[in-house]
Protein backbone atom coordinates (compact mmCIF):
# COMPACT_ATOMS: atom_id res chain seq x y z
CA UNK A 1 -113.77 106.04 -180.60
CA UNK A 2 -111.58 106.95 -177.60
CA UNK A 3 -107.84 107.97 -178.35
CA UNK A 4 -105.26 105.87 -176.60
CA UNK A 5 -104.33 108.99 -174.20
CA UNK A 6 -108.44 108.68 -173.21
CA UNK A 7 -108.21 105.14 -172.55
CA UNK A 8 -105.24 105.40 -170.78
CA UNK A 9 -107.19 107.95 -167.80
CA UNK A 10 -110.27 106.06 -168.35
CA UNK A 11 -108.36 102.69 -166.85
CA UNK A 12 -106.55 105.36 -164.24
CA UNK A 13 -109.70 106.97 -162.98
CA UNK A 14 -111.41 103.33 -162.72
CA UNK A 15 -107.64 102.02 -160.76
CA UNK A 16 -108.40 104.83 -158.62
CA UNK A 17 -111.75 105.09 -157.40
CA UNK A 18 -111.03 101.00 -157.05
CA UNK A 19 -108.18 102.32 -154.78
CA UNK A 20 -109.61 104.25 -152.44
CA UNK A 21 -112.42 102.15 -152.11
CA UNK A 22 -110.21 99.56 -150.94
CA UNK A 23 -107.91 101.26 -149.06
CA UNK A 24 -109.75 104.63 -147.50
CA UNK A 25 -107.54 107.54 -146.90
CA UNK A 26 -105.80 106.43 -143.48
CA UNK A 27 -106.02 110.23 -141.98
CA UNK A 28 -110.20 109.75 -142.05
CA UNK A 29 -109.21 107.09 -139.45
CA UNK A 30 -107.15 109.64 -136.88
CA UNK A 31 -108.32 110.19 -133.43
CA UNK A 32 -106.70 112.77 -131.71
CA UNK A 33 -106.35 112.92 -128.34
CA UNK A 34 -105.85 115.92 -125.21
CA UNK A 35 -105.12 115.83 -121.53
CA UNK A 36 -108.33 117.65 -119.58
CA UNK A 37 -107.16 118.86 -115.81
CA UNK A 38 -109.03 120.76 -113.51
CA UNK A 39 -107.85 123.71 -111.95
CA UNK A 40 -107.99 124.23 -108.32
CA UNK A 41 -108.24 127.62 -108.03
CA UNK A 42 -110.92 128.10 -110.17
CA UNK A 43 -112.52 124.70 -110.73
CA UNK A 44 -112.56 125.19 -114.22
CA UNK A 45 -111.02 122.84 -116.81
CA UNK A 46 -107.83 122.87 -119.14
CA UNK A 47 -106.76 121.17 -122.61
CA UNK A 48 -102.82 120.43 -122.93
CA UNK A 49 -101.78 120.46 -126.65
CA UNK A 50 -98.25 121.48 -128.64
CA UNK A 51 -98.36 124.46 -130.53
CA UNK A 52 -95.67 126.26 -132.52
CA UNK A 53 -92.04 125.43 -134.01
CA UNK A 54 -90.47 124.19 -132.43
CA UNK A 55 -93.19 122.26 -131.20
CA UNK A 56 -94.23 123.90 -127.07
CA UNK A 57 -96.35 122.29 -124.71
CA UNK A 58 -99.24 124.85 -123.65
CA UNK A 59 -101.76 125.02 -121.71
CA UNK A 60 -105.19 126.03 -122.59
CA UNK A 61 -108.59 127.33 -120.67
CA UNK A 62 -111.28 124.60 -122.24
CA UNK A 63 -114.25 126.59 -123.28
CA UNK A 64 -117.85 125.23 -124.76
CA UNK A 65 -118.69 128.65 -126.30
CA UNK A 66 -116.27 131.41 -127.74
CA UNK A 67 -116.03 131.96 -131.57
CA UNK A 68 -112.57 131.14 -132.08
CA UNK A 69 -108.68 129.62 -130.18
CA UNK A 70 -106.87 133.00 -128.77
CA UNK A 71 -103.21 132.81 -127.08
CA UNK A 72 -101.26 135.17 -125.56
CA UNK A 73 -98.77 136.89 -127.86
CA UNK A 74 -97.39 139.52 -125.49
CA UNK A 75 -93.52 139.60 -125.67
CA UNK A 76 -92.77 136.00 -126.28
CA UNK A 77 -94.54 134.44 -129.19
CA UNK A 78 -91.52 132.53 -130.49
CA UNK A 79 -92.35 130.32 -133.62
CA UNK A 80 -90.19 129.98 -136.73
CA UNK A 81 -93.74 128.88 -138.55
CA UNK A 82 -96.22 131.42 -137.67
CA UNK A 83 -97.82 133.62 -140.80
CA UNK A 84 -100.54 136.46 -140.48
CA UNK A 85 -103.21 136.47 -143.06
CA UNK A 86 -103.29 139.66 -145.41
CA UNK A 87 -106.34 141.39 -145.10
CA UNK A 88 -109.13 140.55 -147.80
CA UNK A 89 -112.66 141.23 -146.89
CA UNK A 90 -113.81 137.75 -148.17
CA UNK A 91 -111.30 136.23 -146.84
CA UNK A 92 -111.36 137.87 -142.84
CA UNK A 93 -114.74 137.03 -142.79
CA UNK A 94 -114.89 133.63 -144.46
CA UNK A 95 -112.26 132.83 -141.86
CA UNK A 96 -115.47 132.60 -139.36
CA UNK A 97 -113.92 135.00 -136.88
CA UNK A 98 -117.20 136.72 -136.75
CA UNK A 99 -115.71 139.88 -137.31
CA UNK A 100 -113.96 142.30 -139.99
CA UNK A 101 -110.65 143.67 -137.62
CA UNK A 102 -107.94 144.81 -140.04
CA UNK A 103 -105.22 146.35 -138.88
CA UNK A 104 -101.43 148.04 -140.32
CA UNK A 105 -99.34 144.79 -139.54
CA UNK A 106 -97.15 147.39 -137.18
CA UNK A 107 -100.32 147.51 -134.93
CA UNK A 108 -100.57 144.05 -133.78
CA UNK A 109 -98.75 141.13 -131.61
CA UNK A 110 -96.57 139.16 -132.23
CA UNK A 111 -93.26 141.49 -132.90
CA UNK A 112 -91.49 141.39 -134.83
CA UNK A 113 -93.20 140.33 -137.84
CA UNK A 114 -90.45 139.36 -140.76
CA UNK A 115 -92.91 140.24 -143.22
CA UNK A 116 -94.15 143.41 -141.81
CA UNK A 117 -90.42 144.64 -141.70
CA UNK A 118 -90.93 144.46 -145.54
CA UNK A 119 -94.01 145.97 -146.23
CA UNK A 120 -94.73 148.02 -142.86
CA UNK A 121 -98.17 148.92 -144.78
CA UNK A 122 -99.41 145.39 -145.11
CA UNK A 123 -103.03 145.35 -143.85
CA UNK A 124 -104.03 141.62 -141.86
CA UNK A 125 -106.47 140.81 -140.91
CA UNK A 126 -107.88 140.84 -136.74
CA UNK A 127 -110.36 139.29 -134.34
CA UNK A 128 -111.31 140.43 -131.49
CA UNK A 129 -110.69 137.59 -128.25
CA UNK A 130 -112.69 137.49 -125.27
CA UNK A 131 -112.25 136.09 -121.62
CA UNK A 132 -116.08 134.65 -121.14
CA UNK A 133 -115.25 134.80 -117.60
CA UNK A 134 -114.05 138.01 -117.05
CA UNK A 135 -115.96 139.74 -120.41
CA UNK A 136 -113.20 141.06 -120.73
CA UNK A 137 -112.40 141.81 -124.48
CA UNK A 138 -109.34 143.53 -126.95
CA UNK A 139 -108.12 143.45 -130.83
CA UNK A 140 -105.60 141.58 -131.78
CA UNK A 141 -103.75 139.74 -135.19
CA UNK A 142 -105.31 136.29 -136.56
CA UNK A 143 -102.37 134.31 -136.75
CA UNK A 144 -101.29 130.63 -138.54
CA UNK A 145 -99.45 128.28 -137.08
CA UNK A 146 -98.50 125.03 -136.40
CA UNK A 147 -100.62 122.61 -133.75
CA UNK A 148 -99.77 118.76 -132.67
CA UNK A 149 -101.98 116.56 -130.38
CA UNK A 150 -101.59 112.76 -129.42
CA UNK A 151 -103.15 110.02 -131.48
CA UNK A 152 -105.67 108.25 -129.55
CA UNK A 153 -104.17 105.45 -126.84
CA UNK A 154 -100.82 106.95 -127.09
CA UNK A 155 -99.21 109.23 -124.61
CA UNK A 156 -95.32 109.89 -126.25
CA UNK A 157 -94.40 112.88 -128.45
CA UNK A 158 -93.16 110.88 -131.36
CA UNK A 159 -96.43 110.07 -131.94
CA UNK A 160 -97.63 113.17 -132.32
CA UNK A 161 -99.86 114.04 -135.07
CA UNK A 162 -99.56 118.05 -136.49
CA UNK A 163 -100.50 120.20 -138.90
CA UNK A 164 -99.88 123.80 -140.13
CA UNK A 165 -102.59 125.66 -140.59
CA UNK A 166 -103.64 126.18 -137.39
CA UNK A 167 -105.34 129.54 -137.24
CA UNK A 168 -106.44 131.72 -133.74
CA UNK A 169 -106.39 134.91 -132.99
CA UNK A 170 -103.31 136.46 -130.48
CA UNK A 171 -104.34 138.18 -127.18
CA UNK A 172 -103.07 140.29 -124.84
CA UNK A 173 -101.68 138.55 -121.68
CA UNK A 174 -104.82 140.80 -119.57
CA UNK A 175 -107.21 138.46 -120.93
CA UNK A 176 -105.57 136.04 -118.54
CA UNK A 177 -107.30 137.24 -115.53
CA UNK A 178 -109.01 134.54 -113.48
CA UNK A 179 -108.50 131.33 -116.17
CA UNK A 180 -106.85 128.35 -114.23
CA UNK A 181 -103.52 128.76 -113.44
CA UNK A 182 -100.73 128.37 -116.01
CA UNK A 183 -102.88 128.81 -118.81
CA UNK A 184 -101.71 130.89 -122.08
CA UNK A 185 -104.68 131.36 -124.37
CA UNK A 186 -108.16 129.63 -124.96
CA UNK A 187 -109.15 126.39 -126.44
CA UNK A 188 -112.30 127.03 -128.46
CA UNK A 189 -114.78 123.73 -128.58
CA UNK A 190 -118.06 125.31 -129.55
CA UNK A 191 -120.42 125.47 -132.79
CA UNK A 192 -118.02 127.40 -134.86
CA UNK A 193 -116.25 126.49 -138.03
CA UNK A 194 -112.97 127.66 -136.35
CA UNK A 195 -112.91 125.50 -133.35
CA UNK A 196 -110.35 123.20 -133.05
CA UNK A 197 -112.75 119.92 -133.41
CA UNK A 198 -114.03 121.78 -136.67
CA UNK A 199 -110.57 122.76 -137.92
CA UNK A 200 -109.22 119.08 -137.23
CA UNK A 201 -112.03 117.57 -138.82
CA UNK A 202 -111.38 119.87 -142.17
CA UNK A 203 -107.81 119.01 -142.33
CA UNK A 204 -107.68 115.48 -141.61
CA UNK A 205 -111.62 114.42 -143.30
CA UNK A 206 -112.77 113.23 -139.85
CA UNK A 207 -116.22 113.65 -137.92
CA UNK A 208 -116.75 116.90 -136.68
CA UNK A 209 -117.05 115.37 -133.58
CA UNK A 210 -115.76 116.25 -129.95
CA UNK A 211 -115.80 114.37 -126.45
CA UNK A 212 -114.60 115.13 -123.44
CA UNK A 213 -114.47 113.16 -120.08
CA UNK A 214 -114.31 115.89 -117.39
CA UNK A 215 -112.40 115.06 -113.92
CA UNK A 216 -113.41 115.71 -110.56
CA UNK A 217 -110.05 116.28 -109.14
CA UNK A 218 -107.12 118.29 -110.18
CA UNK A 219 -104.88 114.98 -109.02
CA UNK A 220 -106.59 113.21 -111.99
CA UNK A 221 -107.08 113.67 -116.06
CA UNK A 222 -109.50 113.25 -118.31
CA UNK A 223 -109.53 113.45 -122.10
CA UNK A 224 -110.60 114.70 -125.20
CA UNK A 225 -111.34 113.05 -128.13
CA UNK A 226 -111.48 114.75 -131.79
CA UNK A 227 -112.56 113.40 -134.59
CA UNK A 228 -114.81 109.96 -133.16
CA UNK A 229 -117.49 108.98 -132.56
CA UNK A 230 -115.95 106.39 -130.73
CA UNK A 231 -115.05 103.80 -130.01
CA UNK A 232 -113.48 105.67 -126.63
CA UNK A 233 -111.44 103.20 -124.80
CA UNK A 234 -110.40 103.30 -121.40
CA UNK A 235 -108.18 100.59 -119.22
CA UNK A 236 -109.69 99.86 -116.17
CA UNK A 237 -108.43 97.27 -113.83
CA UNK A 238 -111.34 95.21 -115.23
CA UNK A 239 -110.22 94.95 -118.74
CA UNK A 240 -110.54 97.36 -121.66
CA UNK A 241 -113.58 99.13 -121.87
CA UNK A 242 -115.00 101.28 -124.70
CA UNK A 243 -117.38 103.95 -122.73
CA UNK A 244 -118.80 105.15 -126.09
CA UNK A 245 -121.81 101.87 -125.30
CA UNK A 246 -123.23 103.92 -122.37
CA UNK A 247 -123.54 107.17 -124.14
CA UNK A 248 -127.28 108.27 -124.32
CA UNK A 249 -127.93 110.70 -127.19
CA UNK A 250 -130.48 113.53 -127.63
CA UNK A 251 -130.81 116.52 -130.25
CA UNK A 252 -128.98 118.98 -129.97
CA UNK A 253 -130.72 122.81 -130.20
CA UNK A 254 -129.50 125.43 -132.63
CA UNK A 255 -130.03 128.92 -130.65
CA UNK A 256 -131.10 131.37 -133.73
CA UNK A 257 -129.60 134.41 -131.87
CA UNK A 258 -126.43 134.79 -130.74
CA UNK A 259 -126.46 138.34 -129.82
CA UNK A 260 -125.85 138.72 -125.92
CA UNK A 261 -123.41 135.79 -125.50
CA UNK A 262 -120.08 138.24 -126.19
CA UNK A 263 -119.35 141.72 -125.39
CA UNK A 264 -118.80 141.79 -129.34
CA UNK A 265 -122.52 141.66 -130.74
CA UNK A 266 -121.95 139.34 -134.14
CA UNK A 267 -124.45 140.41 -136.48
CA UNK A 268 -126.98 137.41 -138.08
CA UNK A 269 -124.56 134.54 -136.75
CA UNK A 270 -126.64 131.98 -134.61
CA UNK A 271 -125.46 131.11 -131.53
CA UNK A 272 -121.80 128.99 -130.71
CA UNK A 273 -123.06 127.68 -127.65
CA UNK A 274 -124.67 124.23 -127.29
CA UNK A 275 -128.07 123.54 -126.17
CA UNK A 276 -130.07 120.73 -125.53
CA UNK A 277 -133.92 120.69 -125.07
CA UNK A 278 -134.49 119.89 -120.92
CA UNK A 279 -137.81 119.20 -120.49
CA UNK A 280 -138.55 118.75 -116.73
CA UNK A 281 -136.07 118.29 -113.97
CA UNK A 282 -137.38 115.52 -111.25
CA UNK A 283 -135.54 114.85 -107.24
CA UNK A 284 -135.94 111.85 -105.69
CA UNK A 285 -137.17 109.46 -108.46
CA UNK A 286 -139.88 110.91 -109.68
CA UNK A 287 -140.67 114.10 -107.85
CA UNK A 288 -140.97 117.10 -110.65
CA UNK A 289 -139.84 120.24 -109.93
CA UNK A 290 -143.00 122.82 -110.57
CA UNK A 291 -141.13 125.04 -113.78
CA UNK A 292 -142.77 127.36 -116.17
CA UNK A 293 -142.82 125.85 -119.05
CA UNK A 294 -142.34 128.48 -121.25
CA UNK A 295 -138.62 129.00 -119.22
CA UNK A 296 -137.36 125.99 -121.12
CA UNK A 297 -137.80 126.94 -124.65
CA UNK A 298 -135.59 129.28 -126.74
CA UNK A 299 -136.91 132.14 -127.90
CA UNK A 300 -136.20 132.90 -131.46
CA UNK A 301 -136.92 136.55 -131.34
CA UNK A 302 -134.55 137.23 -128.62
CA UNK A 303 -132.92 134.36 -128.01
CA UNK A 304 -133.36 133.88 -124.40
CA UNK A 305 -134.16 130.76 -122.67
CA UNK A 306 -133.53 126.92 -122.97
CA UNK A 307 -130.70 125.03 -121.52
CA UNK A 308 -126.75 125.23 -122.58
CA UNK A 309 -124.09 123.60 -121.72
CA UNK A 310 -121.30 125.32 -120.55
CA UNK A 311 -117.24 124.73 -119.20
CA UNK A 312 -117.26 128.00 -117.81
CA UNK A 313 -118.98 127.99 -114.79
CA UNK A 314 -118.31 125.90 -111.93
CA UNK A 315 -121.64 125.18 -110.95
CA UNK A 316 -125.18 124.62 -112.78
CA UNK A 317 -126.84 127.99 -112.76
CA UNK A 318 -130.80 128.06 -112.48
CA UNK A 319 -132.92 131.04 -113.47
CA UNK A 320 -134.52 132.08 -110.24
CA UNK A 321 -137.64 130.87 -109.87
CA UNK A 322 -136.23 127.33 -111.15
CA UNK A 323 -133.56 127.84 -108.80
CA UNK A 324 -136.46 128.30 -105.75
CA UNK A 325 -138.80 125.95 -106.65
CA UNK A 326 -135.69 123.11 -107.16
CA UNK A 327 -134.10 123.93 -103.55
CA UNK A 328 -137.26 123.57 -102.01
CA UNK A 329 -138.14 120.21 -103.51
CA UNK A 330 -134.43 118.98 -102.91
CA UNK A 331 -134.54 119.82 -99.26
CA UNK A 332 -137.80 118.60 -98.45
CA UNK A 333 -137.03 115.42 -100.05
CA UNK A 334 -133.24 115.09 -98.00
CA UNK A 335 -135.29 115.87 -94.77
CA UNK A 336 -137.49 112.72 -95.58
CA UNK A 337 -137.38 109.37 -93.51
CA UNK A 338 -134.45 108.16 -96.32
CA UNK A 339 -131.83 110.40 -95.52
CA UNK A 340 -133.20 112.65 -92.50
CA UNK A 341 -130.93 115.77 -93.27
CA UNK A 342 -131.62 118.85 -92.06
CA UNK A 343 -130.25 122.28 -93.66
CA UNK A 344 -127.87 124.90 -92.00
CA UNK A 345 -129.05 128.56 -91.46
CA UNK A 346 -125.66 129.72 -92.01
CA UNK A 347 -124.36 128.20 -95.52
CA UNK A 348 -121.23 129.20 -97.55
CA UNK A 349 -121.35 131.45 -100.65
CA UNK A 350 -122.35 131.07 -103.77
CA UNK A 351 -124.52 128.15 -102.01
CA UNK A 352 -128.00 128.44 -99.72
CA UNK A 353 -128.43 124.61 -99.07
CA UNK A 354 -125.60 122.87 -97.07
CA UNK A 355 -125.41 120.07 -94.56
CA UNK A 356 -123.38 119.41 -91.70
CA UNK A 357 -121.14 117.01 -93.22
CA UNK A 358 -121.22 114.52 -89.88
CA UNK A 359 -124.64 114.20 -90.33
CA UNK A 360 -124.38 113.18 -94.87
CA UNK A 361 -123.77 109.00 -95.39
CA UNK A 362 -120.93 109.22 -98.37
CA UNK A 363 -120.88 105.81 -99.66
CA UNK A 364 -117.87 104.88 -102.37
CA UNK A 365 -117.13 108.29 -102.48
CA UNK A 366 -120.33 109.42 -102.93
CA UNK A 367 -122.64 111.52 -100.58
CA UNK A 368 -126.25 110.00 -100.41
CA UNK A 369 -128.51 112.45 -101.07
CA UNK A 370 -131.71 112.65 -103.18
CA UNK A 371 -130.92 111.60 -107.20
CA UNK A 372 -131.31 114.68 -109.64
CA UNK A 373 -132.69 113.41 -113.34
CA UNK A 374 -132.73 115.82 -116.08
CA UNK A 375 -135.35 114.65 -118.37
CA UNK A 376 -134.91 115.65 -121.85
CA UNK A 377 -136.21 115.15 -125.33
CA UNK A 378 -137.86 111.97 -124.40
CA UNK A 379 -139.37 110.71 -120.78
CA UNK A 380 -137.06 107.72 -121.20
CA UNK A 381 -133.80 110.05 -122.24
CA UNK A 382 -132.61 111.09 -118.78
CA UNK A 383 -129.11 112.60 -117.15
CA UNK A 384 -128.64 111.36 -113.51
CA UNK A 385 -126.85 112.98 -110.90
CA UNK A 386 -126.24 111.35 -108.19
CA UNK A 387 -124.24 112.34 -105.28
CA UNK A 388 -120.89 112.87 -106.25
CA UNK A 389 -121.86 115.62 -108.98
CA UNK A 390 -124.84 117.37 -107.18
CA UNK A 391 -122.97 118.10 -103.95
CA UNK A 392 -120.02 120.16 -103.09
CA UNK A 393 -117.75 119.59 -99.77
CA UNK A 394 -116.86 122.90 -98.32
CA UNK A 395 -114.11 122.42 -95.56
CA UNK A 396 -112.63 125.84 -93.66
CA UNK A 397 -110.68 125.18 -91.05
CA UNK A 398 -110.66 128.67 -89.65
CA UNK A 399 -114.68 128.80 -89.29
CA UNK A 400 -114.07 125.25 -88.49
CA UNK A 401 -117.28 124.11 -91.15
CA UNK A 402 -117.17 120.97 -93.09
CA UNK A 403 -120.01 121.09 -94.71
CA UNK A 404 -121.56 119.35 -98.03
CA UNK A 405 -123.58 121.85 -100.40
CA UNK A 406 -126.14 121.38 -102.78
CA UNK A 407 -123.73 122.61 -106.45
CA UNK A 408 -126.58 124.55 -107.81
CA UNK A 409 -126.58 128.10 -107.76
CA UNK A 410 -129.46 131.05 -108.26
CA UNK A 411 -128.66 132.18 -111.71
CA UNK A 412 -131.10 135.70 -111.33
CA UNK A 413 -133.81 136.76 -114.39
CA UNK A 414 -131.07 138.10 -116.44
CA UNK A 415 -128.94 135.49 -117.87
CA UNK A 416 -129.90 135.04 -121.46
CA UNK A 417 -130.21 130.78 -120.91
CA UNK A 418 -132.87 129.55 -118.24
CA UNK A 419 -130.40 126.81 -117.22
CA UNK A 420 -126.61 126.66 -117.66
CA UNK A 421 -125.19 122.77 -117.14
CA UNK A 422 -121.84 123.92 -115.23
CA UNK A 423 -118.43 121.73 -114.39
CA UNK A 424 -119.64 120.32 -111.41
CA UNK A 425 -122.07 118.38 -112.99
CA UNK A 426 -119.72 117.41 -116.18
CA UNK A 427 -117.63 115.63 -113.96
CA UNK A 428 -116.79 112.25 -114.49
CA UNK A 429 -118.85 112.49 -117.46
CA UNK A 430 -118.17 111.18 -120.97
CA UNK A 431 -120.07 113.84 -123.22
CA UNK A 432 -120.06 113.69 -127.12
CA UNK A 433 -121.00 117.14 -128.96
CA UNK A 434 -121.75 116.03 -132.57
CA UNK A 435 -122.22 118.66 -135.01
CA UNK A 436 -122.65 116.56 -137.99
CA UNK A 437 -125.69 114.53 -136.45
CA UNK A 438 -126.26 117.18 -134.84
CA UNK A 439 -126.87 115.18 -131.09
CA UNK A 440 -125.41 115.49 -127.51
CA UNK A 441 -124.14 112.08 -125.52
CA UNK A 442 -123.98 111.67 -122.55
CA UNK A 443 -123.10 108.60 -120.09
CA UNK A 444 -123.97 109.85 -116.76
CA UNK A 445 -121.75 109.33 -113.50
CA UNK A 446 -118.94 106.81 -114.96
CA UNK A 447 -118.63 106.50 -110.94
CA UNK A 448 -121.62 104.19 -111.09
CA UNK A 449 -120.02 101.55 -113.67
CA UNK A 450 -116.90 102.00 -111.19
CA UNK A 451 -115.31 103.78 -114.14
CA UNK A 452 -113.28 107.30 -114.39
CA UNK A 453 -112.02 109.89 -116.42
CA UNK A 454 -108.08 108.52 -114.78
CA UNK A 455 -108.82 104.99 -116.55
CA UNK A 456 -108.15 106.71 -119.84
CA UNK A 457 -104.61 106.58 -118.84
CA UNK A 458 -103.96 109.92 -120.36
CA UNK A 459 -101.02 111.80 -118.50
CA UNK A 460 -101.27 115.54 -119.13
CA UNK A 461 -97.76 116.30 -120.19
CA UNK A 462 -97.61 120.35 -119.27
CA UNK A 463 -98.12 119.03 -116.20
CA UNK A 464 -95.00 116.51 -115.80
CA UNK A 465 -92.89 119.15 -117.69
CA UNK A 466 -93.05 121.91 -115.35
């Protein structure tokens, strides 16, 4: 026979589980939101969030593929809220930094440390952050602080949504060096369980789920979602729209080995960076490009191979003979009856197919030029480019050339990925990177719905403050 005290939980536990079940946890619902710019200088792409207390807006590089966040700590990390992490063993490396980096307290950024004045023999623990552009590399503290983004369809500060436990790794300001302009750290979006998707999706019990619509223009912004799997609404003139209906998925690829994609070799971690399985890339409807099969696999001895996806270069990179055997089928193809183009002998750098831009039809925005289709898992499971993301417009007054370019560029033998999807082609894109069904959406131009990233009506606010 139950006591009275039993009964009494017995009737609790039942009230609760009834609870929950009819009113879930309201934080499972959040949807977190990001301005996404483009820089002009570099062509790369940004993520505006608030970090710190008093809550700062800051600017962040968006990358695809680095272990873990990293800011700039030199000399003015001001934050009433920030807290290093004593150094346990377990604990460093559980933190999924990749690394054990422990350090006297004394040794690292920011200064000064309240708690290091007390106990200047504390050990805490240290990562070491990278610039994937640059490779460039140092050692500094793992820090935790506080980090606020929007909620989803709203664009003020008071409706911010925060929380404390933030955790990245400081950097010295030399890691800087050729990341868009204005930026003060790095906003990690990859496979690890210390991106900022993963770390929002522990804290708040949502998907571990990330999309991004990249823009083509540094006068325009795109988004990022976290947490979602949709529905993603944006407010064209047309009415509200939810863009998540024209995603097309496909698997995404775990890369066994992620040795060679830092200047830090990680031993037995798999890979952060996200790959998809490409299959056969056709020009012109259904012209394939001849490519060695063996090119598009990963393999898992080494690594190398496959296709990635990746925010830090500009432009799609090709392994070489991919890279030949695609530029000759594109400009055979542009030279047909259809579009009659013929190539210059003198085109710009990093590019070696350009037109005369007098003699390319741009249509809506668009140039017309043979259709790229990445064909993936399936024949039927196929990313378009069209115009407006396989071709570049290169304008110099001084050599007097106004020119478009083919956006593909000869990647060499060396690069550990056969194909690297680049910004160019991410453009007016709405991708989806879930981790927890493990798949990669896509929607293809958003130009060809008459759609953009701008109808998200998301106004990057380090941009209006400064």
């Amino acid at each position: 026979m139950h006591s009275p005290l039993s009964l009494l939980l017995i009737r609790f536990s039942f009230f609760l589980i009834f609870f929950i079940l009819l009113f879930p946890n309201q934080t499972q619902q959040t949807t977190l939101i990001s301005p996404v710019s483009k820089d002009k200088h570099t062509n790369l792409f940004t993520l505006s969030v608030y970090l710190k207390t008093p809550l700062r807006p800051t600017k962040l590089f968006l990358d695809l593929s680095f272990f873990f966040p990293w800011l700039d700590c030199d000399g003015n990390y001001n934050s009433s809220s920030f807290r290093q992490v004593p150094c346990d063993g377990i604990l460093c490396d559980s933190l999924g930094f990749g690394a054990l980096s422990c350090a006297n307290c004394t040794a690292f950024n920011p200064s000064p440390n309240p708690n290091c004045v007390h106990i200047p023999t504390e050990m805490v623990c240290g990562a070491f952050p990278e610039n994937p552009v640059t490779k460039d590399v140092n050692s500094q503290a793992v820090l935790v602080d506080t980090l606020a983004l929007l909620k989803a369809n709203v664009s003020t500060q008071e409706q911010l949504v925060s929380f404390s436990n933030y955790t990245f790794s400081c950097a010295h300001a030399t890691l800087l060096k050729r990341l868009p302009k204005g930026v003060t750290g790095l906003a990690s979006l990859g496979r690890s369980k210390v991106s900022i998707q993963a770390q929002i999706s522990s804290t708040f019990s949502t998907p571990n789920c990330l999309a991004i619509c990249f823009p083509d223009s540094p006068k325009s912004t795109g988004v990022a979602f976290f947490g979602s799997r949709g529905p993603y609404y944006a407010f064209p003139q047309s009415g509200k729209t939810d863009i998540a209906k024209f995603l097309i998925y496909t698997p995404l690829i775990e890369n066994p080995v992620g040795s060679g994609d830092t200047v830090i070799n990680y031993v037995n971690d798999s890979s952060n960076e996200y790959f998809i399985g490409l299959t056969s890339i056709r020009v012109n409807g259904n012209k394939q490009v001849p490519i060695n099969s063996s090119l598009l696999t990963i393999n898992k001895k080494n690594g190398f191979g496959g296709t990635k996806i990746s925010s830090h270069v500009p432009y799609t990179l090709l392994e070489s003979s991919i890279y030949r055997a695609f530029t000759e089928l594109f400009v055979k193809e542009a030279s047909s009856s259809s579009f009659n183009l013929t190539i210059i002998f003198d085109p710009e750098k990093p590019f070696s197919v350009c037109y005369s831009a007098e003699r390319v039809t741009v249509t809506n925005g668009t140039p017309v030029v043979p259709a790229v289709d990445l064909v993936l898992d399936r024949d039927d499971v196929v990313w378009k480019i069209d115009g407006a993301n396989s071709m570049v417009r290169v304008m110099n007054k001084k050599k007097e050339l106004d020119l478009w370019c083919l956006g593909f560029v000869d990647g060499g033998v060396n690069n550990k990925a056969s194909i690297v999807i680049g910004g160019k082609q991410l453009e007016e894109n709405l991708v989806q990177f879930d981790l927890e069904s493990n798949r990669f959406g896509f929607s293809s131009s958003l130009a060809s719905r008459s759609l953009s990233c701008a109808d998200f009506k998301v106004v990057d606010f380090v941009n209006t403050s400064t």
